[in-house]
N, C-alpha and C. Protein backbone atom coordinates (compact mmCIF):
# COMPACT_ATOMS: atom_id res chain seq x y z
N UNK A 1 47.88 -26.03 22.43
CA UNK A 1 48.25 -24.63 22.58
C UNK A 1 49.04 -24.21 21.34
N UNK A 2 49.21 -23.04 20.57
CA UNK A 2 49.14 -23.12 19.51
C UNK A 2 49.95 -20.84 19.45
N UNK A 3 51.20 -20.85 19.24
CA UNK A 3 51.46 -19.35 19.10
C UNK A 3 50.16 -18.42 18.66
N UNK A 4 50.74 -17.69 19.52
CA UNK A 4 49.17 -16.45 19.35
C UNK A 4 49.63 -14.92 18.88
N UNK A 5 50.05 -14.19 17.65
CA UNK A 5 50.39 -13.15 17.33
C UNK A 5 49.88 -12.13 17.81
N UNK A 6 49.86 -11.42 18.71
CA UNK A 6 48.99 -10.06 19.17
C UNK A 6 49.04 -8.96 18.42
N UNK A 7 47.98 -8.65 18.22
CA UNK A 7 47.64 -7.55 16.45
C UNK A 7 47.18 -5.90 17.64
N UNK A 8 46.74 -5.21 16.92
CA UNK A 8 46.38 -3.72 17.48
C UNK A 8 45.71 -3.74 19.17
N UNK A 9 45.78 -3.61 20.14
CA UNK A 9 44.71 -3.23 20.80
C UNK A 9 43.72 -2.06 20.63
N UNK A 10 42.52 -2.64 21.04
CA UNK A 10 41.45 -1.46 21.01
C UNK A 10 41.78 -0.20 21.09
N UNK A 11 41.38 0.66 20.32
CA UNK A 11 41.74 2.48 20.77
C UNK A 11 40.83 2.61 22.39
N UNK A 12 40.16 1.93 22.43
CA UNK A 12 39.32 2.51 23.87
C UNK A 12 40.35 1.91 24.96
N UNK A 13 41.16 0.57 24.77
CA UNK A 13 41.76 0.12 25.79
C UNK A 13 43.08 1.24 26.13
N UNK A 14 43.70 1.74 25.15
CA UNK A 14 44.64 2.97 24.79
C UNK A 14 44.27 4.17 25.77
N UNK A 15 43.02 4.43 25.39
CA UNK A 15 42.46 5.96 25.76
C UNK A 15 42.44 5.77 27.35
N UNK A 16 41.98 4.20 27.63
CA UNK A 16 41.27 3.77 28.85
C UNK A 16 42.71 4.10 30.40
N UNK A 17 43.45 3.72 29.19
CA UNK A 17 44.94 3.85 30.15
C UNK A 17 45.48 5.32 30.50
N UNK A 18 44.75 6.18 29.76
CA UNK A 18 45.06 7.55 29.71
C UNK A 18 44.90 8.39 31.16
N UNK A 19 42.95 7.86 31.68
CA UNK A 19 42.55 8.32 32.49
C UNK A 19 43.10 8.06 34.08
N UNK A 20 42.92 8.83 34.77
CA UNK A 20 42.92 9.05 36.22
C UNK A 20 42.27 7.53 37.20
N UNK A 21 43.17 7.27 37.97
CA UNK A 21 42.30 5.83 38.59
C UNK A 21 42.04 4.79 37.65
N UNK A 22 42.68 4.45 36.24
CA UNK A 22 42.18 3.75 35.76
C UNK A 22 42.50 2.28 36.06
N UNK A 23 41.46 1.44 35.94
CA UNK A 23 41.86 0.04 35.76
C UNK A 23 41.30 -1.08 35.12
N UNK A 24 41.30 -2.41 35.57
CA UNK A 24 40.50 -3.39 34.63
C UNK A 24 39.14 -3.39 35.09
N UNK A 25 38.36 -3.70 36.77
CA UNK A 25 37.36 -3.29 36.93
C UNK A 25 36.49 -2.01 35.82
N UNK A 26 37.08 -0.30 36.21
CA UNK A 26 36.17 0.37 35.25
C UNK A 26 36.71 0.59 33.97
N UNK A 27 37.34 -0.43 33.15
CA UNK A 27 37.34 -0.71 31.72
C UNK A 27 35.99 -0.82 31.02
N UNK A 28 35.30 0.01 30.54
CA UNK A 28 33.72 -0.10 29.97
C UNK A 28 33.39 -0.42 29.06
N UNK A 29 34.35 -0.83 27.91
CA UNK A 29 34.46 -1.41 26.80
C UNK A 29 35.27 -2.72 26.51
N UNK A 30 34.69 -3.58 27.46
CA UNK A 30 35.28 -4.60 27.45
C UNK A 30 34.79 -5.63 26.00
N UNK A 31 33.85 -5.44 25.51
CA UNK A 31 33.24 -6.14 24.54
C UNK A 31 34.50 -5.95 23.23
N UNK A 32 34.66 -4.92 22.69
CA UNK A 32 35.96 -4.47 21.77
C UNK A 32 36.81 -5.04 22.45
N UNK A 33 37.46 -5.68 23.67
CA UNK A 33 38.67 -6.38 23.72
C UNK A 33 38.46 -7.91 23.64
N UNK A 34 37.08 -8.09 24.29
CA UNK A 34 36.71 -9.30 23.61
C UNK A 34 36.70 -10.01 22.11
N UNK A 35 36.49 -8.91 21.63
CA UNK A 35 36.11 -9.00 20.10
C UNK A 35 37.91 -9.09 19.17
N UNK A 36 38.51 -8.44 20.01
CA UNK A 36 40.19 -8.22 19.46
C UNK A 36 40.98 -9.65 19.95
N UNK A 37 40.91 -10.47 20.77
CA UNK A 37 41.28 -10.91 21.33
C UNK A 37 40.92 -12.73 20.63
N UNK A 38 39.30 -12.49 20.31
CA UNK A 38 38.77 -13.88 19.58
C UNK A 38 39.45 -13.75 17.88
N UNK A 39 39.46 -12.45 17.61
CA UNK A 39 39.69 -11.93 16.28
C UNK A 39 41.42 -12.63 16.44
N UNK A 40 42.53 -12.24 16.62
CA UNK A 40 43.68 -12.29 16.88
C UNK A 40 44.12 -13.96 17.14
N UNK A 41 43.12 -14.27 17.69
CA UNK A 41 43.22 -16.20 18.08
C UNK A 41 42.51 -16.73 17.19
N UNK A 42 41.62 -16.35 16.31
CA UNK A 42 40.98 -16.76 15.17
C UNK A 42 39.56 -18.27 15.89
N UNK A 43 39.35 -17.30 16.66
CA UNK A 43 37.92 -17.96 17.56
C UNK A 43 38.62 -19.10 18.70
N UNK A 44 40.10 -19.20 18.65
CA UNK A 44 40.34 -20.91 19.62
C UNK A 44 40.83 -20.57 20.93
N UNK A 45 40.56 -20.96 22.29
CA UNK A 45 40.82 -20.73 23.58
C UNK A 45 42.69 -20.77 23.20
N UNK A 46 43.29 -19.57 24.08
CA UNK A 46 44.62 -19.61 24.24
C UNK A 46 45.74 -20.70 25.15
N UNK A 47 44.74 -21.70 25.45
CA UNK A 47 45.05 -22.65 26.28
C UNK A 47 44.48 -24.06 25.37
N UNK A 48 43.43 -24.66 25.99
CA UNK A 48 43.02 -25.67 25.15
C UNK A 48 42.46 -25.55 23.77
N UNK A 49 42.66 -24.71 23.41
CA UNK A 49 42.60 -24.54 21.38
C UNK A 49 40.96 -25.18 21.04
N UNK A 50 39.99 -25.37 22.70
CA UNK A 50 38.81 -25.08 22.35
C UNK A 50 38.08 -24.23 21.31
N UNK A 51 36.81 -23.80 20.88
CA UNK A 51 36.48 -23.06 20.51
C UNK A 51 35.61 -21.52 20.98
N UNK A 52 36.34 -20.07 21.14
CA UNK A 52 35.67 -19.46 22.09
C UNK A 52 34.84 -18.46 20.93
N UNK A 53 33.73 -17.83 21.56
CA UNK A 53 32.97 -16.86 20.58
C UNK A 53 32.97 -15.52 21.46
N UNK A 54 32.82 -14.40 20.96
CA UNK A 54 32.30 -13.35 21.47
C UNK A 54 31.44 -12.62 22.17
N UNK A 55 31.84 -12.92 23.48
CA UNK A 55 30.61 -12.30 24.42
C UNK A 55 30.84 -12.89 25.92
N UNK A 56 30.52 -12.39 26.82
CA UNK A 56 30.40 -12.64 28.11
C UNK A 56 30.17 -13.64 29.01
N UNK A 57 29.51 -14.59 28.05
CA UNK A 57 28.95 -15.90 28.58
C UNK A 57 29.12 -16.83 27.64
N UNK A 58 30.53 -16.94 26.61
CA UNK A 58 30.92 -17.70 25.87
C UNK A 58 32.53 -17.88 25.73
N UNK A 59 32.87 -16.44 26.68
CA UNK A 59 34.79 -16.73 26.81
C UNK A 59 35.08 -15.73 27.82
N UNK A 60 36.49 -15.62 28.48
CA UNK A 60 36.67 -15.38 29.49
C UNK A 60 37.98 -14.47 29.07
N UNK A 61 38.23 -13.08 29.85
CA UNK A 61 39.57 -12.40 29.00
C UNK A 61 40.85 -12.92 30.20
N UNK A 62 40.55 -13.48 29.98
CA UNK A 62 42.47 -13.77 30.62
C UNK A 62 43.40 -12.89 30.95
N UNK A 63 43.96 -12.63 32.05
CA UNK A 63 45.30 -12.08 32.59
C UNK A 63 46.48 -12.77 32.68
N UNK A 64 47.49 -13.62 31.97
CA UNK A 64 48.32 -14.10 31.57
C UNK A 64 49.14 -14.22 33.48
N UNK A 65 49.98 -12.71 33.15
CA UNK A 65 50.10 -12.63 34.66
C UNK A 65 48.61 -12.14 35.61
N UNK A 66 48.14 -12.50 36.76
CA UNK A 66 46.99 -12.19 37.14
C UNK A 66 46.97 -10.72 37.73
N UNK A 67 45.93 -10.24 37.93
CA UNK A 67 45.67 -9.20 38.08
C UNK A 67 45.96 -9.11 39.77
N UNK A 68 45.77 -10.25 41.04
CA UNK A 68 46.10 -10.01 41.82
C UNK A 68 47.69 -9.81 42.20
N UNK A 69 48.47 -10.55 41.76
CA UNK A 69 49.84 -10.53 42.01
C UNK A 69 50.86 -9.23 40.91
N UNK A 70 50.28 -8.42 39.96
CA UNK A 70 50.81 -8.23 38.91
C UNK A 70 49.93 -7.12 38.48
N UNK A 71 49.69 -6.16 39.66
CA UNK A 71 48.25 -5.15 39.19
C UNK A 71 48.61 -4.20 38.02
N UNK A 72 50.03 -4.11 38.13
CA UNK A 72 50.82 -2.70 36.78
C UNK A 72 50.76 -3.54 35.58
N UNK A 73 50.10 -4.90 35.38
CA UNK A 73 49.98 -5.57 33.82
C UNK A 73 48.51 -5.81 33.54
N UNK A 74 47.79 -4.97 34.22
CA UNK A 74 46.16 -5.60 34.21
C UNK A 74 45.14 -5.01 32.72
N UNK A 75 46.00 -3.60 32.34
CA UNK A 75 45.86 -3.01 31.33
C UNK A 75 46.18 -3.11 30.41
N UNK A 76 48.08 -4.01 30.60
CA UNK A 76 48.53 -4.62 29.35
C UNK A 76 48.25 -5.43 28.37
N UNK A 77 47.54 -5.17 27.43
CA UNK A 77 47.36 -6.41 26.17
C UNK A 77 47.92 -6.59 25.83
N UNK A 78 49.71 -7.24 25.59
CA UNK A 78 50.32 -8.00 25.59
C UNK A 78 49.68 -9.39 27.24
N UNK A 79 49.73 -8.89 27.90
CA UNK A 79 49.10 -9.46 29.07
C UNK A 79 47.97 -10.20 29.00
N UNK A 80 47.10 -9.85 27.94
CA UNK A 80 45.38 -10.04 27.84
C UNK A 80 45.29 -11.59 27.07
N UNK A 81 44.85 -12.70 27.22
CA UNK A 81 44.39 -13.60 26.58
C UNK A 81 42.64 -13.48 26.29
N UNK A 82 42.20 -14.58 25.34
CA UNK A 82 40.87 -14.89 25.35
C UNK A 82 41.16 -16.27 25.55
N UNK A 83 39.94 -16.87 26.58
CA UNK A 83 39.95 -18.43 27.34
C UNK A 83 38.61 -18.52 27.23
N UNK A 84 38.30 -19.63 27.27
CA UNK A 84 37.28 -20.36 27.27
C UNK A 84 36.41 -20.85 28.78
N UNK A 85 35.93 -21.23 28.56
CA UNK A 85 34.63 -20.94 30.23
C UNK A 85 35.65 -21.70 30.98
N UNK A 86 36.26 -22.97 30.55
CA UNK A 86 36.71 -23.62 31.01
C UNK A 86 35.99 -24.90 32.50
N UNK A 87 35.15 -24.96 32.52
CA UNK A 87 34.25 -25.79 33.32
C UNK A 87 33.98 -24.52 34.68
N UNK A 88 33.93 -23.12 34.20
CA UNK A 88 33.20 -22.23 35.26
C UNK A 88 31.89 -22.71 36.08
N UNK A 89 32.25 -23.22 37.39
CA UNK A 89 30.81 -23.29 38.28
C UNK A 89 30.91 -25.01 38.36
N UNK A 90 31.92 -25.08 38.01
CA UNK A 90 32.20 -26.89 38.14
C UNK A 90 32.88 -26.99 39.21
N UNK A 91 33.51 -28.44 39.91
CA UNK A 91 33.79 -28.65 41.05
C UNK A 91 35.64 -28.74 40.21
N UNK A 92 36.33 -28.04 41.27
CA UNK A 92 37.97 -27.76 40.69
C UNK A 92 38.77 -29.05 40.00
N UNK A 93 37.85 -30.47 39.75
CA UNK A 93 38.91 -31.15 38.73
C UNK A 93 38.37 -31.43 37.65
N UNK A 94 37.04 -30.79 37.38
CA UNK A 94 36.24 -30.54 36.24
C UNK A 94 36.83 -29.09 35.78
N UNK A 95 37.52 -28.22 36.15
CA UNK A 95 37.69 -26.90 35.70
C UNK A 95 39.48 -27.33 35.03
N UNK A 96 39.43 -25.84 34.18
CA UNK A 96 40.68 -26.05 33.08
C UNK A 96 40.71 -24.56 32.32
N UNK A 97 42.10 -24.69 31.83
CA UNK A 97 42.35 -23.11 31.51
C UNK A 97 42.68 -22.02 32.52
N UNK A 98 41.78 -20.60 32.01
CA UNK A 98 41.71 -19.48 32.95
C UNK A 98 40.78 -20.00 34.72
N UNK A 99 40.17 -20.78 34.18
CA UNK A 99 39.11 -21.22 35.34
C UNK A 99 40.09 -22.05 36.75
N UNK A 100 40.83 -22.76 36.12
CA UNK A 100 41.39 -23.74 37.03
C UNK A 100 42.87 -22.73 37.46
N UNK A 101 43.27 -21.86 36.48
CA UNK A 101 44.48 -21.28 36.92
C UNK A 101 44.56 -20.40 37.45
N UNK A 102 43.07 -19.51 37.72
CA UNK A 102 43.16 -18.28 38.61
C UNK A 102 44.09 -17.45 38.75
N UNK A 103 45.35 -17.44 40.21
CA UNK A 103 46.13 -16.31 40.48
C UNK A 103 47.47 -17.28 40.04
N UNK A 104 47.62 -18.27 39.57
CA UNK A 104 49.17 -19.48 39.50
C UNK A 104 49.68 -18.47 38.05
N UNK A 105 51.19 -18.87 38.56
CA UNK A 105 51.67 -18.25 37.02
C UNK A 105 51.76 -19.43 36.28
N UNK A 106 52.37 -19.25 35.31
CA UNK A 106 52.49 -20.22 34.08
C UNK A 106 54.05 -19.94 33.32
N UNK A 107 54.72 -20.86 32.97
CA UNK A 107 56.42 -20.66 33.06
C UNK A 107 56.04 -19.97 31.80
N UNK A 108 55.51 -20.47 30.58
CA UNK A 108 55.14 -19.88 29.10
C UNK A 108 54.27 -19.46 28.98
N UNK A 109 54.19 -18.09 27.97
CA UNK A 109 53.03 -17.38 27.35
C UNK A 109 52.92 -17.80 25.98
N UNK A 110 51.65 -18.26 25.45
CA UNK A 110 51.64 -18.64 24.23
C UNK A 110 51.29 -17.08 23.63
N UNK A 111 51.59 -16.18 23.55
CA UNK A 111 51.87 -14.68 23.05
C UNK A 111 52.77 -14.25 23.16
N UNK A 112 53.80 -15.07 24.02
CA UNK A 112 55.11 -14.13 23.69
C UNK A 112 56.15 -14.82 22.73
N UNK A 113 56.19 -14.24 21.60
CA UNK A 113 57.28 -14.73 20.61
C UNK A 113 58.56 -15.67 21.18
N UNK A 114 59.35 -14.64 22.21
CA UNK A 114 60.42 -15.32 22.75
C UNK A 114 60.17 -16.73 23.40
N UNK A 115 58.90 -17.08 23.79
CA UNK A 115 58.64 -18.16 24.56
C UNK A 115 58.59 -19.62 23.38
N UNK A 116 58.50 -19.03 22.27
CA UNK A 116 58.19 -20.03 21.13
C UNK A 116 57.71 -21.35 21.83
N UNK A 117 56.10 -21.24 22.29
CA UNK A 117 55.56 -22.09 22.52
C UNK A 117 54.95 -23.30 22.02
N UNK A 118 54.97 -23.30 20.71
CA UNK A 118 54.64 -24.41 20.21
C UNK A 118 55.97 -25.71 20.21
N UNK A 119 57.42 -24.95 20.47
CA UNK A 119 58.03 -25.79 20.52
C UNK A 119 58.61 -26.76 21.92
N UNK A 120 57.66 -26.10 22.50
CA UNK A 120 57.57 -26.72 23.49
C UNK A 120 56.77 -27.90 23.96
N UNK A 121 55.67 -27.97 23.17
CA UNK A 121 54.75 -28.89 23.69
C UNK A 121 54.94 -29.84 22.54
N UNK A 122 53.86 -31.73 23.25
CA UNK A 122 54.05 -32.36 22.33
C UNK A 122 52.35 -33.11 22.53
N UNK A 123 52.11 -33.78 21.39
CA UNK A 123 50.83 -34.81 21.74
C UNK A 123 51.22 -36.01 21.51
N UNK A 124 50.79 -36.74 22.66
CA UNK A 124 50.58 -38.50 22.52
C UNK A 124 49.71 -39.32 22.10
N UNK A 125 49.68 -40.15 21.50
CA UNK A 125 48.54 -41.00 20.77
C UNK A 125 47.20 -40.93 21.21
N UNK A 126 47.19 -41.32 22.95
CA UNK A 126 46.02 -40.91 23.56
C UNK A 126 45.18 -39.61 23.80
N UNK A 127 45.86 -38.66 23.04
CA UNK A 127 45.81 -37.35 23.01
C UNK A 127 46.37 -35.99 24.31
N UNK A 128 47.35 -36.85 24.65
CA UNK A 128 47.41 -35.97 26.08
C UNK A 128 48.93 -34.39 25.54
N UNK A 129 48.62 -33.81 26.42
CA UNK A 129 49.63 -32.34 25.93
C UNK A 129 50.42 -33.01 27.10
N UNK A 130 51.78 -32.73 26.32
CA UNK A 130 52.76 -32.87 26.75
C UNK A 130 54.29 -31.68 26.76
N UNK A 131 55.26 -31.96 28.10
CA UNK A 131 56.33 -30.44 27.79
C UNK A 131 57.29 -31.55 28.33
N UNK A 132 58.54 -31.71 27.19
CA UNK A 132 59.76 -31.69 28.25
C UNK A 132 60.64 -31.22 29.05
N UNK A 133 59.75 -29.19 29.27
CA UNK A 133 59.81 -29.38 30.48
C UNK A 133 59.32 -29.79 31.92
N UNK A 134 60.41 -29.75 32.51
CA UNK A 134 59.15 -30.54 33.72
C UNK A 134 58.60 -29.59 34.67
N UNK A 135 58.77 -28.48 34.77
CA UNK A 135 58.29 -27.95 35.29
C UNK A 135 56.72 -27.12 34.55
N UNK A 136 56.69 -27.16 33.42
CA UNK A 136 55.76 -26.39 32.53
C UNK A 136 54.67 -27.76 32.45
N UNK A 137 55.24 -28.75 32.18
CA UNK A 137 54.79 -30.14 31.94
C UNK A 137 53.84 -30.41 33.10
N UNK A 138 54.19 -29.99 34.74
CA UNK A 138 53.55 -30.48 35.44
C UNK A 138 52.37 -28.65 35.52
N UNK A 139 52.50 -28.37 35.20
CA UNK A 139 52.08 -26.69 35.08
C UNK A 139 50.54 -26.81 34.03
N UNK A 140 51.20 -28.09 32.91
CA UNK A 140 49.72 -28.25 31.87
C UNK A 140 48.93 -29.56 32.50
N UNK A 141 49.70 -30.14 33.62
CA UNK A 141 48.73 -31.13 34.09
C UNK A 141 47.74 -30.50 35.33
N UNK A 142 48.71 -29.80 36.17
CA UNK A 142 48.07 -29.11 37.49
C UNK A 142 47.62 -27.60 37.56
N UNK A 143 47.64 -26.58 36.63
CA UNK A 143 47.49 -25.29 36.72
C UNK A 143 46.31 -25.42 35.79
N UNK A 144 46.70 -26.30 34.60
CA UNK A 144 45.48 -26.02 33.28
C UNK A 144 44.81 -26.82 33.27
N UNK A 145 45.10 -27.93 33.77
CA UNK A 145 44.51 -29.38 34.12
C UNK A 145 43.67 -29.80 32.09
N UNK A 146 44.93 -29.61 31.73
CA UNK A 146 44.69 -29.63 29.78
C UNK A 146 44.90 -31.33 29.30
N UNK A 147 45.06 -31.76 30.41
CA UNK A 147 44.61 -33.71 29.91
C UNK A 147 43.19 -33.95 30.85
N UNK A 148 42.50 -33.57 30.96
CA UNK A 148 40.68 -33.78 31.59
C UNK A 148 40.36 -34.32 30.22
N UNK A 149 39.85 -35.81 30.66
CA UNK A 149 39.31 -36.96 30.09
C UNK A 149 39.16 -36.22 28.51
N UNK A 150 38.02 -35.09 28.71
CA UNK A 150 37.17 -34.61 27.09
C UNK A 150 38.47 -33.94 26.58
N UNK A 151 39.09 -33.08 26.69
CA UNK A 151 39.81 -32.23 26.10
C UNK A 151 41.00 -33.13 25.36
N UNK A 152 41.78 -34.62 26.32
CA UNK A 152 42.28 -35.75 25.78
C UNK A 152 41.49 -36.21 24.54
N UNK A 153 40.34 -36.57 24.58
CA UNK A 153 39.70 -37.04 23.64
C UNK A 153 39.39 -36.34 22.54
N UNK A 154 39.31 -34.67 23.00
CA UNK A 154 39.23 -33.92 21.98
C UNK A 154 39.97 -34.05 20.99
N UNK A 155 41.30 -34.32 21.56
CA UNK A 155 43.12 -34.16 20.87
C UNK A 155 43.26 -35.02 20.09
N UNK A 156 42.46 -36.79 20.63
CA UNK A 156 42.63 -37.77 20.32
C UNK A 156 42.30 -37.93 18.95
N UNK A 157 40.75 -37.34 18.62
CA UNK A 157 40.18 -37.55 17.27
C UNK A 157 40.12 -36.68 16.62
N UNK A 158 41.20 -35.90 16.90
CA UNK A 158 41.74 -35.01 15.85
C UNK A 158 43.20 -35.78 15.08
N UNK A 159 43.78 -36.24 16.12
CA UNK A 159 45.14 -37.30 16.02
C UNK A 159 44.83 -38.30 15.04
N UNK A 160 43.42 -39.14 15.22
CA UNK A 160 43.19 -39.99 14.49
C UNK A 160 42.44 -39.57 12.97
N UNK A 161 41.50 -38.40 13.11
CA UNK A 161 41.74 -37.74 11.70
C UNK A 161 42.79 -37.85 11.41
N UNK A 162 43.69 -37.04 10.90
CA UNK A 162 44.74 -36.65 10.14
C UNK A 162 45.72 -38.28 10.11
N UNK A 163 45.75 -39.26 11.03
CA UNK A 163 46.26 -40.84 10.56
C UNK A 163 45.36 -41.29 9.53
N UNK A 164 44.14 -41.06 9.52
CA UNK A 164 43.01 -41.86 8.60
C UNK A 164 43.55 -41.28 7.51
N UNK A 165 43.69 -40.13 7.45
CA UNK A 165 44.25 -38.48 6.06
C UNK A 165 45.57 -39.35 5.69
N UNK A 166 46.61 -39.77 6.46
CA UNK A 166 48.18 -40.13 6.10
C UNK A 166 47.76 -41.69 5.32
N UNK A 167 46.99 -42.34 5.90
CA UNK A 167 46.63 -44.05 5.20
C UNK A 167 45.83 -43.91 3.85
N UNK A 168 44.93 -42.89 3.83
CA UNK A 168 44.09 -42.80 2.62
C UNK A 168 45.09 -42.29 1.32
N UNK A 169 46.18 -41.76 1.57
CA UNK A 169 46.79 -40.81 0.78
C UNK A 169 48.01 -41.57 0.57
N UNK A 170 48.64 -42.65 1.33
CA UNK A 170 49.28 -44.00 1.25
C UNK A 170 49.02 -44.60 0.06
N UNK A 171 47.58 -45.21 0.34
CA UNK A 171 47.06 -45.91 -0.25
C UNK A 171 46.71 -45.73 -1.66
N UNK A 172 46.60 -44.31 -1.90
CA UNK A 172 45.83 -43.33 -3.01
C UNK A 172 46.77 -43.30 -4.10
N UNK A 173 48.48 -43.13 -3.68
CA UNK A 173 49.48 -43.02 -4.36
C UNK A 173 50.47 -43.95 -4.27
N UNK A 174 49.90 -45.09 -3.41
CA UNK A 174 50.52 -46.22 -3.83
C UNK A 174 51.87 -45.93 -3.20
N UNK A 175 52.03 -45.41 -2.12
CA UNK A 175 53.61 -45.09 -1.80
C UNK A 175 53.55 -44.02 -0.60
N UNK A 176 54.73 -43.56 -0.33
CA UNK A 176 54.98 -42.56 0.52
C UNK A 176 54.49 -41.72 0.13
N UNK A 177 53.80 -40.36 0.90
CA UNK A 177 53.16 -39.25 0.88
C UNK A 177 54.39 -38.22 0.88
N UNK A 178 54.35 -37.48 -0.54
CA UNK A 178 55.16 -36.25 -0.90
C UNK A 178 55.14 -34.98 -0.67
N UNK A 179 56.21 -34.30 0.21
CA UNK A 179 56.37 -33.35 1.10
C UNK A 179 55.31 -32.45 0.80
N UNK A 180 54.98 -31.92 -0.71
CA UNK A 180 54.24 -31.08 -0.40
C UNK A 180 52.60 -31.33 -0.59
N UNK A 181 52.32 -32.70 -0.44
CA UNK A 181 50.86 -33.52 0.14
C UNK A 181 50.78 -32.46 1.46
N UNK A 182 52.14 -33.26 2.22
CA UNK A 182 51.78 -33.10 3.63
C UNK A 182 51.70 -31.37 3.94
N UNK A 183 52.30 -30.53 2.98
CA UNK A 183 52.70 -29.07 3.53
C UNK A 183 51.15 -27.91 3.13
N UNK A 184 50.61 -29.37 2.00
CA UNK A 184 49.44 -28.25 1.31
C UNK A 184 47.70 -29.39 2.50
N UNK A 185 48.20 -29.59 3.26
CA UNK A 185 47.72 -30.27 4.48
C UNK A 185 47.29 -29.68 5.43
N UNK A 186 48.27 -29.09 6.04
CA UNK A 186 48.84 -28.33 6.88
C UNK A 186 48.58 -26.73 6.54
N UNK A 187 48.50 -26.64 5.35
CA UNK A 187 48.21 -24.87 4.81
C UNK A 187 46.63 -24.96 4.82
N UNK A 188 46.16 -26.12 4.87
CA UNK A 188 44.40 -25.66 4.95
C UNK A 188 44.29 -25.89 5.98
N UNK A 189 44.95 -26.14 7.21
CA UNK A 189 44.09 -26.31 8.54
C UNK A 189 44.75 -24.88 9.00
N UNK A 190 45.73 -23.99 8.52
CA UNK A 190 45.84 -23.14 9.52
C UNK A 190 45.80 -21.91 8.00
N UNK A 191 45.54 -22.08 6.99
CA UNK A 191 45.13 -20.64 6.25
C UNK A 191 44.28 -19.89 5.99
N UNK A 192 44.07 -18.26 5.53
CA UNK A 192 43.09 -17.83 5.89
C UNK A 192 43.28 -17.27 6.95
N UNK A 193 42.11 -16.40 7.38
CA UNK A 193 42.18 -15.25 8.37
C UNK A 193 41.03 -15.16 9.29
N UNK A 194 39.76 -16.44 8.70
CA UNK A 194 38.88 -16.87 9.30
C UNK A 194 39.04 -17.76 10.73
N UNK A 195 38.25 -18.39 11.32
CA UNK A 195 37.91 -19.60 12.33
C UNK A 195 38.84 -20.47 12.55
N UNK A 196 39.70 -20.73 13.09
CA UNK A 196 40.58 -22.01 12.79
C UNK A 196 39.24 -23.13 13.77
N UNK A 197 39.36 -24.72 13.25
CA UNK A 197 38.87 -25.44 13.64
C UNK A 197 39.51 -25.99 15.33
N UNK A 198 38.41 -26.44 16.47
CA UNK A 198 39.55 -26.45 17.52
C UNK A 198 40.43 -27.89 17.21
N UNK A 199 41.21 -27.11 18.23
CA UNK A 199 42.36 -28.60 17.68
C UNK A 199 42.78 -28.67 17.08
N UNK A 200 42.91 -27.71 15.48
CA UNK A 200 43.49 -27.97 15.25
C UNK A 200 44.83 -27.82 14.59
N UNK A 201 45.77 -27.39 16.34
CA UNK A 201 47.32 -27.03 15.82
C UNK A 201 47.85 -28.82 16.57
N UNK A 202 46.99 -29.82 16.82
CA UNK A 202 47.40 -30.99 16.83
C UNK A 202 47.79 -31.24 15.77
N UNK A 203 46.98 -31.10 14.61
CA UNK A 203 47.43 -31.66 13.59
C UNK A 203 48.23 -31.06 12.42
N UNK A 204 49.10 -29.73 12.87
CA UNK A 204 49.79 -28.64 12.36
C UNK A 204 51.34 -29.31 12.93
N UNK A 205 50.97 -29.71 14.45
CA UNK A 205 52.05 -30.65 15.14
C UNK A 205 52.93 -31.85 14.32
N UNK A 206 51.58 -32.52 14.29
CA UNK A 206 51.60 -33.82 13.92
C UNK A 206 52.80 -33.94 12.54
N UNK A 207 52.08 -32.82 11.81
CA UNK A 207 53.10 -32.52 9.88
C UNK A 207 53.89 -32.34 10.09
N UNK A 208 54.23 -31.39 11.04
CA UNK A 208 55.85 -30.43 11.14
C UNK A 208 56.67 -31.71 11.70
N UNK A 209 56.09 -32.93 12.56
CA UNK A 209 56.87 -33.91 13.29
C UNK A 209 57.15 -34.64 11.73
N UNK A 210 56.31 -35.16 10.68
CA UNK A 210 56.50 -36.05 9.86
C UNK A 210 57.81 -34.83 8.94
N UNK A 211 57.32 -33.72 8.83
CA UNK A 211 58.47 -33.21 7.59
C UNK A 211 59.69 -32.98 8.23
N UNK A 212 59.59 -32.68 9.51
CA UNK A 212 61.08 -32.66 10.10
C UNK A 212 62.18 -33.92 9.84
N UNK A 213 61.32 -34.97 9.64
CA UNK A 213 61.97 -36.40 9.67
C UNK A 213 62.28 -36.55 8.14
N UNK A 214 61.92 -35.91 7.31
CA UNK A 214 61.66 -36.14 5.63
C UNK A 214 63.43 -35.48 5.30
């Protein structure tokens, strides 16, 4: 999971709020919030840092707070995520993300600044997401269900990239790897305004853990 800056909403979502009776059902331009939403996350699910694309049957718009418990935020894009199918039409311990979390809240928003969510979470060798808190902690095991076998493994060989990256570059210079190896590392997996690759604010993690220690 990886901070998510929220940029303009759609002028139609604006206008949409204007009208009489309005809501998320007859929102008719849902494609432009789709499109704002993958744009703004730079293509990666707001949960498992999957990869989502644009369109109806490739990502899912998320209600942060849900639309049943929380109907006066259903319009809010601050409110709005983009998620990934998340195992839609699977049996509930195959499902993850928006899919598995339905109407549950979630203690953190990875969109809200104040929540500074990245400093919250951690990864383990085996690739699993981790929170010390415990209540959020048991929230990414049981609400998002974000350690399911693949998505671990996803984490995993991204983890083990960037170790293969720290030994080659060991080895290369004959010594410890110099701060700004690791910082001009770290500036190509998250620079640019294009695609980020999924997964990878594991390994955005991973640097900030080694330079913190430097």
């Amino acid at each position: 999971m990886r901070a998510i800056t929220k940029g303009a909403e759609p002028p139609s979502l604006t206008a949409h709020r204007q009208t009489p009776h309005c809501d998320y059902d007859n929102y008719a331009d849902k494609a432009a919030l789709r499109h704002a939403l993958v744009s703004e996350q730079r293509g990666i699910c707001c949960y498992c840092m999957g990869r989502i694309r644009n369109g109806p049957t490739s990502m899912k718009i998320e209600h942060w707070q849900c639309r049943h418990w929380y109907q006066d935020k259903q319009l809010n894009y601050s409110n709005l995520l983009g998620a990934c199918l998340g195992g839609n039409g699977q049996p509930p311990h195959l499902q993850h993300c928006d899919t598995r979390k339905g109407d549950q809240d979630l203690k953190w928003n990875p969109a809200d600044p104040s929540h500074s969510i990245e400093s919250r979470l951690r990864y383990e060798p085996d690739g699993s997401i981790r929170s010390n808190d415990d209540e959020f902690d048991r929230q990414l095991d049981q609400v998002l269900n974000l350690n399911l076998a693949f998505l671990k493994n996803n984490r995993k060989g991204v983890l083990d990239a960037v170790l293969s990256w720290w030994r080659h570059e060991k080895a290369r210079l004959r010594g410890p790897v110099p701060r700004s190896r690791y910082e001009a590392e770290r500036n190509r997996r998250i620079g640019g305004v294009g695609e980020l690759q999924p997964f990878s604010q594991v390994v955005v993690w991973w640097i900030e853990q080694r330079l913190a220690r430097m």
